[in-house]
C-alpha atoms as a PDB file:
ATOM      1  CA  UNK A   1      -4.567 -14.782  -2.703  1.00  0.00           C
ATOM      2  CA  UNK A   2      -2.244 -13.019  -4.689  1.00  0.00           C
ATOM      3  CA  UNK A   3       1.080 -11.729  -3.494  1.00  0.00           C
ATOM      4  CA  UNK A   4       1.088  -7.904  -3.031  1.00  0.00           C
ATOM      5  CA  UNK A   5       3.765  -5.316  -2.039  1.00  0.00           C
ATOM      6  CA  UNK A   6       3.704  -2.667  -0.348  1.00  0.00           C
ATOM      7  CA  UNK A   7       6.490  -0.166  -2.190  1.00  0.00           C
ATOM      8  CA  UNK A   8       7.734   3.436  -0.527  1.00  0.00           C
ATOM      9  CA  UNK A   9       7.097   5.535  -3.585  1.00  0.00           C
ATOM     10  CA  UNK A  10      11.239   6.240  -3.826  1.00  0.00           C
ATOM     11  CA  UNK A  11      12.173   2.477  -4.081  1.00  0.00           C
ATOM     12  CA  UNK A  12       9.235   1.815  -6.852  1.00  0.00           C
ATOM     13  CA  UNK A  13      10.679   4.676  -8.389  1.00  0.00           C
ATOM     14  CA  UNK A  14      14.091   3.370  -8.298  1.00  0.00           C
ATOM     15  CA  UNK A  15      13.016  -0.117  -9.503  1.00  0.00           C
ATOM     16  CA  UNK A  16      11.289   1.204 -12.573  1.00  0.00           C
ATOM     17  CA  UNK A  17      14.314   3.556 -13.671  1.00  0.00           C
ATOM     18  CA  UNK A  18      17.007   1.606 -13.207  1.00  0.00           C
ATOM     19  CA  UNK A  19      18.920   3.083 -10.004  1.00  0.00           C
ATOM     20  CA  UNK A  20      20.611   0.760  -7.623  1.00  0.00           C
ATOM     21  CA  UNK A  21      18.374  -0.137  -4.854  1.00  0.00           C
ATOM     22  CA  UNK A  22      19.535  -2.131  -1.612  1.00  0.00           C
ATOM     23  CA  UNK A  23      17.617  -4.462   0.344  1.00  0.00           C
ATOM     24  CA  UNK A  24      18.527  -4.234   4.234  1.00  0.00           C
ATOM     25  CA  UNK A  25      16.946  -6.192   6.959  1.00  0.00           C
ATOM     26  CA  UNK A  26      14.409  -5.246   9.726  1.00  0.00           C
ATOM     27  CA  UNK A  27      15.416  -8.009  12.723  1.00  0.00           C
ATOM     28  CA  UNK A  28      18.261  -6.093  13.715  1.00  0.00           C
ATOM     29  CA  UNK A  29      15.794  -3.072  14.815  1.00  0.00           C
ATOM     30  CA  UNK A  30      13.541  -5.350  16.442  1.00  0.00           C
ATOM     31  CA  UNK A  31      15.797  -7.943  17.734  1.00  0.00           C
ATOM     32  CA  UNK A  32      19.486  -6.708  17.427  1.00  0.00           C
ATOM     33  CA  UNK A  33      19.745  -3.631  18.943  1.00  0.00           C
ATOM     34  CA  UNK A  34      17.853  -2.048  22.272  1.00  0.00           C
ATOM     35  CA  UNK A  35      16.185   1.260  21.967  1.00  0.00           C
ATOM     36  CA  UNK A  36      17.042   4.301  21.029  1.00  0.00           C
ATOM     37  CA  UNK A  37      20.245   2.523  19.314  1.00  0.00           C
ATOM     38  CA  UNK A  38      18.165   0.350  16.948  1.00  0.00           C
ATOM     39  CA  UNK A  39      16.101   3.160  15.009  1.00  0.00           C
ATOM     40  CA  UNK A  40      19.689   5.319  14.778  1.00  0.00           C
ATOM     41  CA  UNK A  41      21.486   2.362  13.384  1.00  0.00           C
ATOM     42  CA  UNK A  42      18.832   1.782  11.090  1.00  0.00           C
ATOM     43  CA  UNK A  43      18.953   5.179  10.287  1.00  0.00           C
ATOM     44  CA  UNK A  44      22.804   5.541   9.386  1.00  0.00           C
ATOM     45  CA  UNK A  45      22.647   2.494   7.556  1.00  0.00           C
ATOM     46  CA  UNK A  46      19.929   3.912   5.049  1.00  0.00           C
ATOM     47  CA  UNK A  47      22.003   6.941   5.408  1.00  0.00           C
ATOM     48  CA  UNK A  48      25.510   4.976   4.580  1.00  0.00           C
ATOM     49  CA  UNK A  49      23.560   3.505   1.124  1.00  0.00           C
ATOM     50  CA  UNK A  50      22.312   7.296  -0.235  1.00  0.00           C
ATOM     51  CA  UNK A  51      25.604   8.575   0.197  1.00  0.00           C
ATOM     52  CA  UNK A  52      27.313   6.086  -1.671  1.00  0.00           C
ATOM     53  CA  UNK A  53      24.413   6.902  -4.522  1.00  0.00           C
ATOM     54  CA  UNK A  54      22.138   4.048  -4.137  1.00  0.00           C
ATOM     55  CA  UNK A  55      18.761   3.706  -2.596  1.00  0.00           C
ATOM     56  CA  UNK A  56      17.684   1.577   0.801  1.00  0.00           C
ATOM     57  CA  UNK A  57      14.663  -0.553   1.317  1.00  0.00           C
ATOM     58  CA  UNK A  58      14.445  -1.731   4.392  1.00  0.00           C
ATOM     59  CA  UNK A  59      11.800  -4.463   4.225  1.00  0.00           C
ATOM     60  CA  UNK A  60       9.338  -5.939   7.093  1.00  0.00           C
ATOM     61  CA  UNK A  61       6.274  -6.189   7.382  1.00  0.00           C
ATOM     62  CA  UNK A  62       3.590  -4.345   9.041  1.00  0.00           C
ATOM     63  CA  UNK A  63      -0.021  -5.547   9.705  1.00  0.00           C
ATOM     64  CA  UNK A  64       0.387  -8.371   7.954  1.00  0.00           C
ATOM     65  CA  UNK A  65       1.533  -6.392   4.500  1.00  0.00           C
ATOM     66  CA  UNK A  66       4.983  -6.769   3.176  1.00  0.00           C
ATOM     67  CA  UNK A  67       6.360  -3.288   2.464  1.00  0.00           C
ATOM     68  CA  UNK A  68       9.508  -2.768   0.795  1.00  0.00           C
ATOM     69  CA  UNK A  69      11.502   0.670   1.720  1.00  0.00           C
ATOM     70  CA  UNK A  70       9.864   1.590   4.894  1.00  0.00           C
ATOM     71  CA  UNK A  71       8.659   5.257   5.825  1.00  0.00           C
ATOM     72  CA  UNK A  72      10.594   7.427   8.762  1.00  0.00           C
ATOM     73  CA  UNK A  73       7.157   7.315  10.465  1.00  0.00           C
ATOM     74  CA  UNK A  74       7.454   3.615   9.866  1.00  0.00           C
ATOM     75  CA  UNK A  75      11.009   3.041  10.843  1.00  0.00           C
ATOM     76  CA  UNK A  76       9.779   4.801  14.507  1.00  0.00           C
ATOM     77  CA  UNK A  77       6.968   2.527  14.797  1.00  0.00           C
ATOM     78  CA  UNK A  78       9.165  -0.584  14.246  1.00  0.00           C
ATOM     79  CA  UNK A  79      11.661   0.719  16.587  1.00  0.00           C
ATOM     80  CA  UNK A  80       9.473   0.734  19.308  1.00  0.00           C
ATOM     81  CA  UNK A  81       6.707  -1.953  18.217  1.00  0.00           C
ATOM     82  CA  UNK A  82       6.098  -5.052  21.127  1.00  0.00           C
ATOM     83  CA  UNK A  83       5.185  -8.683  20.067  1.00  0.00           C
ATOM     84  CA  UNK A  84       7.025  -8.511  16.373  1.00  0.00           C
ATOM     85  CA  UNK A  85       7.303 -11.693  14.404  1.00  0.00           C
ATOM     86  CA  UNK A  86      10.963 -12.323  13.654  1.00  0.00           C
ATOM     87  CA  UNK A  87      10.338 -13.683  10.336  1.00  0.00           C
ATOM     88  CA  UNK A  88      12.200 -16.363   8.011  1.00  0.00           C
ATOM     89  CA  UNK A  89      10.949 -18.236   5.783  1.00  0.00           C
ATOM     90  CA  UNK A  90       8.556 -20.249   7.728  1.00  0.00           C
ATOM     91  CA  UNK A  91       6.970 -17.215   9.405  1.00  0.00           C
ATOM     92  CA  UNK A  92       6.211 -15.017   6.183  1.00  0.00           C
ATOM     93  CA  UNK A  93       2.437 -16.844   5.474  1.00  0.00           C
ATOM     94  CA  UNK A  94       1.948 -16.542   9.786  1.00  0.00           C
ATOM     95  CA  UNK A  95       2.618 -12.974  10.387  1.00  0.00           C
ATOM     96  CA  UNK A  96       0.759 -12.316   6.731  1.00  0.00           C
ATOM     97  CA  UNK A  97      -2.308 -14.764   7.099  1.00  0.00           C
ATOM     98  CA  UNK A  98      -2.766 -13.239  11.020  1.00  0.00           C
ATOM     99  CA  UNK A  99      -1.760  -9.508  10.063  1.00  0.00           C
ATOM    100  CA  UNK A 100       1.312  -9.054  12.442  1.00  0.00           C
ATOM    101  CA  UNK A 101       4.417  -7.197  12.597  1.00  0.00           C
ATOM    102  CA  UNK A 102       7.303  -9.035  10.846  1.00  0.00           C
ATOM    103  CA  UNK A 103      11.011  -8.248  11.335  1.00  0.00           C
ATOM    104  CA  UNK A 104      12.447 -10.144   8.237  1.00  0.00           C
ATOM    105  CA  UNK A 105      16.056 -11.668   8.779  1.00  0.00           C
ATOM    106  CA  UNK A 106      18.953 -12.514   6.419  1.00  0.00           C
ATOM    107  CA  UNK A 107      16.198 -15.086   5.068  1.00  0.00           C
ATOM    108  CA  UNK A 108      13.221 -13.693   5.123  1.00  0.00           C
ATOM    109  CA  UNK A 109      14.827 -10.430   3.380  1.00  0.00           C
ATOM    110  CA  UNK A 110      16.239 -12.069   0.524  1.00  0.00           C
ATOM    111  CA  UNK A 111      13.321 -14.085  -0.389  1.00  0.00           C
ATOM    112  CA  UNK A 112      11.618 -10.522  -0.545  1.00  0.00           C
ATOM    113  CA  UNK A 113      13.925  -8.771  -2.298  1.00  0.00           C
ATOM    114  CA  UNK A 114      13.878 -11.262  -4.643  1.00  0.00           C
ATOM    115  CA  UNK A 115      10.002 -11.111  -5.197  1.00  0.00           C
ATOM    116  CA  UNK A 116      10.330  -7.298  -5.438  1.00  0.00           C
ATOM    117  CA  UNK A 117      13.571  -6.949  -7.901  1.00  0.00           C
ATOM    118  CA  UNK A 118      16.072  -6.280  -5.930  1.00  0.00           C
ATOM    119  CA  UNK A 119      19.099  -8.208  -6.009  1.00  0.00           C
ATOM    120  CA  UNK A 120      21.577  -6.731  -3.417  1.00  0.00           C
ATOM    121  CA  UNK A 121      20.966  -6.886   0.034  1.00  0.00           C
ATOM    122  CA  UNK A 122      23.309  -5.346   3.071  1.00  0.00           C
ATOM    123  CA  UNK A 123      23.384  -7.231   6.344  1.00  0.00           C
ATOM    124  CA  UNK A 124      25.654  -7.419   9.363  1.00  0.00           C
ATOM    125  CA  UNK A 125      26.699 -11.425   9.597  1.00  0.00           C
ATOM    126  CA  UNK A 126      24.460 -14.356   8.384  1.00  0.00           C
ATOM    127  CA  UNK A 127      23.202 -17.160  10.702  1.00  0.00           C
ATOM    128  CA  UNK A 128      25.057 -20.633  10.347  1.00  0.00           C
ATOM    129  CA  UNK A 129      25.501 -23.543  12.725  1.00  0.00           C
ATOM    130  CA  UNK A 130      25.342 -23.268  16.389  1.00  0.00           C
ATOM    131  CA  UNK A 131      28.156 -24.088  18.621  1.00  0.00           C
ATOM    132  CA  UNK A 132      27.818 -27.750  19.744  1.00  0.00           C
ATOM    133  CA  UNK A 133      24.402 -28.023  18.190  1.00  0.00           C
ATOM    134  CA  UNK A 134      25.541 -28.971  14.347  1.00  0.00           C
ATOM    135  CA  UNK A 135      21.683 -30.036  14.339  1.00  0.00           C
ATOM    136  CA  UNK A 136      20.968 -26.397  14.809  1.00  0.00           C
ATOM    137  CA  UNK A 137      21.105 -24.481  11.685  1.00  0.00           C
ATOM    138  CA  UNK A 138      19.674 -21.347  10.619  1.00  0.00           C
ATOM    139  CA  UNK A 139      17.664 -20.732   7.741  1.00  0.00           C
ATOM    140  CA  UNK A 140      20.148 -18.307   5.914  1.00  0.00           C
ATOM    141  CA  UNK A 141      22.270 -21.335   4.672  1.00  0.00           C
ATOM    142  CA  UNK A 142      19.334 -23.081   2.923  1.00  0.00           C
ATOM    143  CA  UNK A 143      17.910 -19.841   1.657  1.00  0.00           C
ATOM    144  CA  UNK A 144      21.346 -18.825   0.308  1.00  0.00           C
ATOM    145  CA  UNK A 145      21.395 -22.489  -1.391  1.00  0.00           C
ATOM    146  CA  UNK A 146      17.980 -21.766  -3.443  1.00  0.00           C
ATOM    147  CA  UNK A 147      17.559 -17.575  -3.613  1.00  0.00           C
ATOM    148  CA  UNK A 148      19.561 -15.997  -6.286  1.00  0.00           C
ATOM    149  CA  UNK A 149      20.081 -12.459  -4.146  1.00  0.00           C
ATOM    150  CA  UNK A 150      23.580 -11.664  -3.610  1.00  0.00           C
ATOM    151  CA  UNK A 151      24.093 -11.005   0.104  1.00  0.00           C
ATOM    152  CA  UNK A 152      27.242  -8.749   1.110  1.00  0.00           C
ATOM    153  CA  UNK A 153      28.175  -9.605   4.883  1.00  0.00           C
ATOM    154  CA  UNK A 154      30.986  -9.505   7.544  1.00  0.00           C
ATOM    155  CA  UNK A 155      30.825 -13.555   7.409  1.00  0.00           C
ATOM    156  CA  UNK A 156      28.298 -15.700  10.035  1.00  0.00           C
ATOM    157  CA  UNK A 157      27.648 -13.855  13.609  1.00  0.00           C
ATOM    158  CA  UNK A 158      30.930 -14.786  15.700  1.00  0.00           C
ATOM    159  CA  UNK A 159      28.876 -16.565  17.879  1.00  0.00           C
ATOM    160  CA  UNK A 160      28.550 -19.485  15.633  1.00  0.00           C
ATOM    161  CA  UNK A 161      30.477 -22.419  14.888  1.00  0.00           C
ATOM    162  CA  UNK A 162      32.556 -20.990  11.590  1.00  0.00           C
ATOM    163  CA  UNK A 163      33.746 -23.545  10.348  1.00  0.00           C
ATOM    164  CA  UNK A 164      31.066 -25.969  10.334  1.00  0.00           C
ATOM    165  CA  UNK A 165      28.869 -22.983   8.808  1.00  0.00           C
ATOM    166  CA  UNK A 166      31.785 -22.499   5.883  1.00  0.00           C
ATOM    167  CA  UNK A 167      31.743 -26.264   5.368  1.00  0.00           C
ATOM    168  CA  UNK A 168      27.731 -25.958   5.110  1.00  0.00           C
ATOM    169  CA  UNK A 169      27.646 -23.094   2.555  1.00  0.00           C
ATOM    170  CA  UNK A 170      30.399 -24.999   0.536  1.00  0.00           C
ATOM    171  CA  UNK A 171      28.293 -27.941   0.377  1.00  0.00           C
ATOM    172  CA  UNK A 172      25.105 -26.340  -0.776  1.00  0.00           C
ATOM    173  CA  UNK A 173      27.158 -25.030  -3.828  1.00  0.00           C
ATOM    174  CA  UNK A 174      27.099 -20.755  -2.531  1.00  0.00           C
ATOM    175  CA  UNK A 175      30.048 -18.837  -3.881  1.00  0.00           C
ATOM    176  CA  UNK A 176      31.716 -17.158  -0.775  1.00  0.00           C
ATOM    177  CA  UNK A 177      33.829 -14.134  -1.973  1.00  0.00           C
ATOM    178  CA  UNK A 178      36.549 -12.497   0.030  1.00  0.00           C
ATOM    179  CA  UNK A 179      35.946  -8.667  -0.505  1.00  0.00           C
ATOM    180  CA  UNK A 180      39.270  -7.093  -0.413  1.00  0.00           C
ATOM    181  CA  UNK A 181      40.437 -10.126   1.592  1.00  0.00           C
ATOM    182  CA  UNK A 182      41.680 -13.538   1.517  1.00  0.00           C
ATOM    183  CA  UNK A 183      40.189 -14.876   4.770  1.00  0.00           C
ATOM    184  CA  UNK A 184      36.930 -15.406   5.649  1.00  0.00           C
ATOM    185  CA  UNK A 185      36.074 -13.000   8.171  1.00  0.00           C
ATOM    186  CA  UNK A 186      34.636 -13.349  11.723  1.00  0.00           C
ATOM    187  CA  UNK A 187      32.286 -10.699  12.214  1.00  0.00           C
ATOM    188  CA  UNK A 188      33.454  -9.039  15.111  1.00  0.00           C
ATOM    189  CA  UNK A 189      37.516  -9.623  13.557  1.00  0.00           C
ATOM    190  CA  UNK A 190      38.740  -9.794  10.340  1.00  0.00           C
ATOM    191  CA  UNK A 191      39.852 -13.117  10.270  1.00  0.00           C
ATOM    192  CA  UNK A 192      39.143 -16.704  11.021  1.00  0.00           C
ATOM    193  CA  UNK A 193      41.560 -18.665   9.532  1.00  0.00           C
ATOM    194  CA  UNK A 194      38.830 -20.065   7.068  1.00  0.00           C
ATOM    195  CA  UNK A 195      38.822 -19.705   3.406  1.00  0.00           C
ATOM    196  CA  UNK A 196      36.891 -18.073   0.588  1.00  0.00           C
ATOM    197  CA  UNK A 197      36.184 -19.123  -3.355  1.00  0.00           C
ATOM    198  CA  UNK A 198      37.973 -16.216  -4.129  1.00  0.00           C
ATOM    199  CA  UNK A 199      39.057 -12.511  -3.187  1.00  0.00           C
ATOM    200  CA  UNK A 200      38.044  -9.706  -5.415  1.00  0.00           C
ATOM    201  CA  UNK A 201      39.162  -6.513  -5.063  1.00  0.00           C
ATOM    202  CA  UNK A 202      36.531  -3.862  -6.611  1.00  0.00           C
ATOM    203  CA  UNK A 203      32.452  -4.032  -6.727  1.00  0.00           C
ATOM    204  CA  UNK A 204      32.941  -4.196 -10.625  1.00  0.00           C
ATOM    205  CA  UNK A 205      34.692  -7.785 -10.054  1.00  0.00           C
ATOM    206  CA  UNK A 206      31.614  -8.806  -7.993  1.00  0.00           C
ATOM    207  CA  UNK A 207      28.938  -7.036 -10.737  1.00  0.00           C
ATOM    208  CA  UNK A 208      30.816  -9.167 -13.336  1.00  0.00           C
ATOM    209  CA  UNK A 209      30.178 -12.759 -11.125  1.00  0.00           C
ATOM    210  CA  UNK A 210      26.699 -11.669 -10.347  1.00  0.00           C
ATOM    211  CA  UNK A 211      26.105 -11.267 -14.323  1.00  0.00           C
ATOM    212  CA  UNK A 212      27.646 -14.448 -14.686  1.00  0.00           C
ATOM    213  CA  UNK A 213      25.758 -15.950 -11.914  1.00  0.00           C
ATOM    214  CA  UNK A 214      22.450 -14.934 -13.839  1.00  0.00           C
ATOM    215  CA  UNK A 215      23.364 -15.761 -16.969  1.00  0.00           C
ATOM    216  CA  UNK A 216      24.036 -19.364 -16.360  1.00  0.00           C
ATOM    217  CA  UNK A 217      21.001 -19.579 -14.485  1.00  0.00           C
ATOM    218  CA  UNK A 218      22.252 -20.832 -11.126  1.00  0.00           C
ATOM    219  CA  UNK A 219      19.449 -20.605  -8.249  1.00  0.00           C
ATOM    220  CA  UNK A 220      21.878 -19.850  -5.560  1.00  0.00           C
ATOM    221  CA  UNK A 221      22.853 -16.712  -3.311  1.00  0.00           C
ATOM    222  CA  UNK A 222      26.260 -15.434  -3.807  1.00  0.00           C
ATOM    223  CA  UNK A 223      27.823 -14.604  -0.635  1.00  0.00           C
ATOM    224  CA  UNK A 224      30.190 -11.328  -0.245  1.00  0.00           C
ATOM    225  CA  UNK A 225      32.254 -11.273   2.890  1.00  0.00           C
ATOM    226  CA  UNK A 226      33.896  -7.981   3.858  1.00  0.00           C
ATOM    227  CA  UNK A 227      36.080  -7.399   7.074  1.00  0.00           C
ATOM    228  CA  UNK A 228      34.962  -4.941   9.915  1.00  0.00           C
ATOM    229  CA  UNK A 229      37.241  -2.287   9.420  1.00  0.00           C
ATOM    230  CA  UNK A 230      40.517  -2.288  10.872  1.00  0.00           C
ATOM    231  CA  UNK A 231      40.266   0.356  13.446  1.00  0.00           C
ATOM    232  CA  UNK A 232      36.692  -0.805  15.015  1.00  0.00           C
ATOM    233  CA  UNK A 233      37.994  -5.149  15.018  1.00  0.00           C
ATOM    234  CA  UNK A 234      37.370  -6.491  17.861  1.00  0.00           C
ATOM    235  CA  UNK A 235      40.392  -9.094  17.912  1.00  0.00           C
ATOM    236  CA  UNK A 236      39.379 -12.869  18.210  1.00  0.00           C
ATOM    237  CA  UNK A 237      41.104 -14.123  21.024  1.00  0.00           C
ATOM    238  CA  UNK A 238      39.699 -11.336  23.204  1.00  0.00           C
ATOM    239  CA  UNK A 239      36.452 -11.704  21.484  1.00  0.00           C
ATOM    240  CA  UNK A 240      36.601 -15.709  22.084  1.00  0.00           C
ATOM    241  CA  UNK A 241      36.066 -15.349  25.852  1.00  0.00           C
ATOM    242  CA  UNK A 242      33.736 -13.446  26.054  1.00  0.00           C
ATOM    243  CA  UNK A 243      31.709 -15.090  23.529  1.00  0.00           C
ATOM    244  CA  UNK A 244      32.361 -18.786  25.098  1.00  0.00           C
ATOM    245  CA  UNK A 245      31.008 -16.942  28.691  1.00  0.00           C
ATOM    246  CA  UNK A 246      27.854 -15.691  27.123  1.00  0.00           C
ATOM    247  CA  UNK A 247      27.433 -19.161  25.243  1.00  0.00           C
ATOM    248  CA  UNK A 248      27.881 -20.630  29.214  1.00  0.00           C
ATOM    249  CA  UNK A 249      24.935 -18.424  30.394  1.00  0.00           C
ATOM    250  CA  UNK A 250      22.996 -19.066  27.329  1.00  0.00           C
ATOM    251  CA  UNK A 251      23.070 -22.824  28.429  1.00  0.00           C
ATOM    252  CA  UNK A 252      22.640 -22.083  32.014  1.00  0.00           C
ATOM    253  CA  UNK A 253      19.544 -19.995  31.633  1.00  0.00           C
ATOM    254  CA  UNK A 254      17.996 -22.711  29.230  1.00  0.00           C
ATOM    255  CA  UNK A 255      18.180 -19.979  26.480  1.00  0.00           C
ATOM    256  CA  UNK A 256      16.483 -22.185  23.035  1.00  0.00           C
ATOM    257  CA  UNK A 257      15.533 -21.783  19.667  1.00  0.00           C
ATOM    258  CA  UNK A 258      14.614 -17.794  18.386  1.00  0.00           C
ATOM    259  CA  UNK A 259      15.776 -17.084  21.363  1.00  0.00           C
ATOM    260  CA  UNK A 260      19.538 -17.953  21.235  1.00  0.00           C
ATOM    261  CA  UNK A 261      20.614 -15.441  18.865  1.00  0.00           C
ATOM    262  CA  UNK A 262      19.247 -12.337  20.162  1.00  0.00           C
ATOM    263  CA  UNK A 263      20.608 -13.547  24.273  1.00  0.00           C
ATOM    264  CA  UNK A 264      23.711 -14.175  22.995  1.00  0.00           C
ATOM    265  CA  UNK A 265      24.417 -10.437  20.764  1.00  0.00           C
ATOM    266  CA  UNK A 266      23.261  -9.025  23.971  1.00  0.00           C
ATOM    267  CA  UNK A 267      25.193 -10.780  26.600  1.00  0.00           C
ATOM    268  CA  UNK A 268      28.142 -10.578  24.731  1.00  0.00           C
ATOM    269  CA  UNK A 269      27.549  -6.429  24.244  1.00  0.00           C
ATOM    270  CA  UNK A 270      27.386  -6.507  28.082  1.00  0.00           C
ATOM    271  CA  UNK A 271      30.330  -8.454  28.646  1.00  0.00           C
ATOM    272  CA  UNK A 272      31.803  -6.470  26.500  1.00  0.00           C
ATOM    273  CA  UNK A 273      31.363  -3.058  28.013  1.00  0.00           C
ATOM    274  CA  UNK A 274      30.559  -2.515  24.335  1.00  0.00           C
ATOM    275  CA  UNK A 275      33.157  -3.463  22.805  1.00  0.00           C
ATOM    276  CA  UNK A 276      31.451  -5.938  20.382  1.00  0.00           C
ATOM    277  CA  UNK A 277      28.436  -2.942  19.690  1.00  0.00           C
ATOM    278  CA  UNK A 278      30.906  -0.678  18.048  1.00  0.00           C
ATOM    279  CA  UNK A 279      32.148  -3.669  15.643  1.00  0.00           C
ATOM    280  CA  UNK A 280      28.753  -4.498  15.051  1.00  0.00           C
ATOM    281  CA  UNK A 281      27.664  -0.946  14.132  1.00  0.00           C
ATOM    282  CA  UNK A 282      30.832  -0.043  12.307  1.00  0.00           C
ATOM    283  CA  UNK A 283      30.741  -3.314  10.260  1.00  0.00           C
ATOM    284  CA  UNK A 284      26.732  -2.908   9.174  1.00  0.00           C
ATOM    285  CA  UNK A 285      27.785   0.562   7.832  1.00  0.00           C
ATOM    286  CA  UNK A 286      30.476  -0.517   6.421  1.00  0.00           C
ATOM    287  CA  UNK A 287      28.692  -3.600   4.307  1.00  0.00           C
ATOM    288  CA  UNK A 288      26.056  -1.191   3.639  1.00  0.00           C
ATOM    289  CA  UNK A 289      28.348   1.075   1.496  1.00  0.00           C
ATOM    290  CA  UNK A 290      30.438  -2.102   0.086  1.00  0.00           C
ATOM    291  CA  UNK A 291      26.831  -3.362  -1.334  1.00  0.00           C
ATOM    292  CA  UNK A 292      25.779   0.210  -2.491  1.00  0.00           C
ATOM    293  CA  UNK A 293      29.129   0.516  -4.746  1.00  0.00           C
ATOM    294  CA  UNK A 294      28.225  -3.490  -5.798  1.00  0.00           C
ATOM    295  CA  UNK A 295      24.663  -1.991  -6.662  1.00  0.00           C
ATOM    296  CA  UNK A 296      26.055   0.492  -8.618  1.00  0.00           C
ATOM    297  CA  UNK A 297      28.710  -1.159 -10.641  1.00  0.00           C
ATOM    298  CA  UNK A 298      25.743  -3.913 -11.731  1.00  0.00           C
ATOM    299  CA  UNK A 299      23.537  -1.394 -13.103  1.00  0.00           C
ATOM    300  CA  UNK A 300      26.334  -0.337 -15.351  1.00  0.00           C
ATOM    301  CA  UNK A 301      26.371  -3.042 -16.423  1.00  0.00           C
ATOM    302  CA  UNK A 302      22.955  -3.454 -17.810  1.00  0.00           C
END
């Protein structure tokens, strides 16, 4: 069996011309955001990448085919699909071998994108290690270790231990750059207190470390941490509470494994009266356009 994608005629087009394309991720339709908000996110975040010049490919899969740049009619149906496969690495053969719905995460979409040529990709935060499980790690830190895609994020979900997850992606040898900051942010908040490898300052600084990347043939992510904007953060100490309550329920209601992340995003949105939805929303669109301009400055390069 061979592999095969599925390409939206504008992203093939893209590919073979030399435009900036952008990977983005289906789990947060599926599994991040309730309806109607998940297909308008989804939406303004394709939206955020074609006004900055660059073209989105949202990637999933559908029936058991892997399609790269998905469809409007496609986007609906995935915004309203039952029973989808939230798919990292482990789960692509599955939901392929026994045709299924796939929502790719920060994982599963950067193995793809790389198979397809695309080598920016546009998330909201990464997965890391759980709080009091250090055991319990996601996927995105090994795939960032081995898949050469450059991944431009507000740092790990807030509802992670962050500093055991920065120690993790220091080990494994991924460069974590500080977009426009010094501090290593916290999803929800612009700062943690951790560190980065180093700030740069404009997406031509991170096209030039990408080249570089490439050119010494290094087979690992490169990891470009941007803060939520200023006037959507959601301060960590208020953020902190509620997060530590929702991590309380989680345990209480014997929340485990896939489950965990997607209880915990929407707990702490409820606790939150919100709150943590509007930094979520504002910081996707916000990485989207970062990563766009990144896109763009690397094919100038070429």
């Amino acid at each position: 069996m061979k592999l095969k994608l599925n390409f939206h005629p504008e992203v093939k087009t893209a590919l073979e011309t030399g435009q900036a394309v952008i990977a983005l991720e289906s789990t947060l339709i599926t599994h991040g955001f309730p309806a109607p908000d998940n297909l308008k996110v989804a939406q303004d975040i394709e939206q955020a990448v074609r006004d900055m010049g660059a073209i989105p490919a949202t990637i999933a899969i559908l029936g058991g085919e892997i399609t790269v740049g998905l469809t409007s009619a496609q986007l609906n149906y995935l915004a309203t699909a039952e029973n989808v496969r939230k798919c990292s690495r482990r789960d692509l053969a599955l939901a392929v071998a026994r045709h299924e719905d796939g929502a790719t995460t920060v994982a599963g979409t950067m193995i793809i994108a790389q198979w397809a040529g695309i080598e920016i990709f546009a998330t909201g935060g990464i997965g890391g290690v759980h709080q009091g499980q250090p055991f319990d790690e996601s996927a995105d830190l090994m795939e960032l270790a081995q898949t050469p895609v450059t991944v431009v994020c507000a740092g790990a979900k807030a509802i992670l231990d962050l500093p055991s997850t920065r120690e993790v992606l220091e080990t494994r040898g991924v460069p974590v750059i500080g977009y426009q900051t010094d501090d290593f942010p916290a999803f929800y908040s612009r700062r943690s207190g951790l560190f980065v490898d180093l700030r740069v300052d404009t997406p031509q600084e991170v096209a030039n470390i990408i080249r570089a990347q490439h050119a010494l043939n290094l087979q690992t992510g490169i990891l470009v941490t941007v803060p939520v904007p200023a006037a959507d953060e959601w301060p960590s100490e208020e953020a902190q509470l509620i997060i530590d309550q929702a991590l309380a329920d989680a345990e209480a209601e014997h929340i485990t494994g896939k489950a965990v992340t997607p209880y915990l995003l929407n707990r702490v949105s409820t606790l939150s009266d919100g709150r943590s939805k509007k930094a979520n929303i504002a910081l996707l669109l916000n990485n989207a356009r970062v990563a766009a301009q990144i896109g763009l400055a690397l094919k100038q390069l070429a």
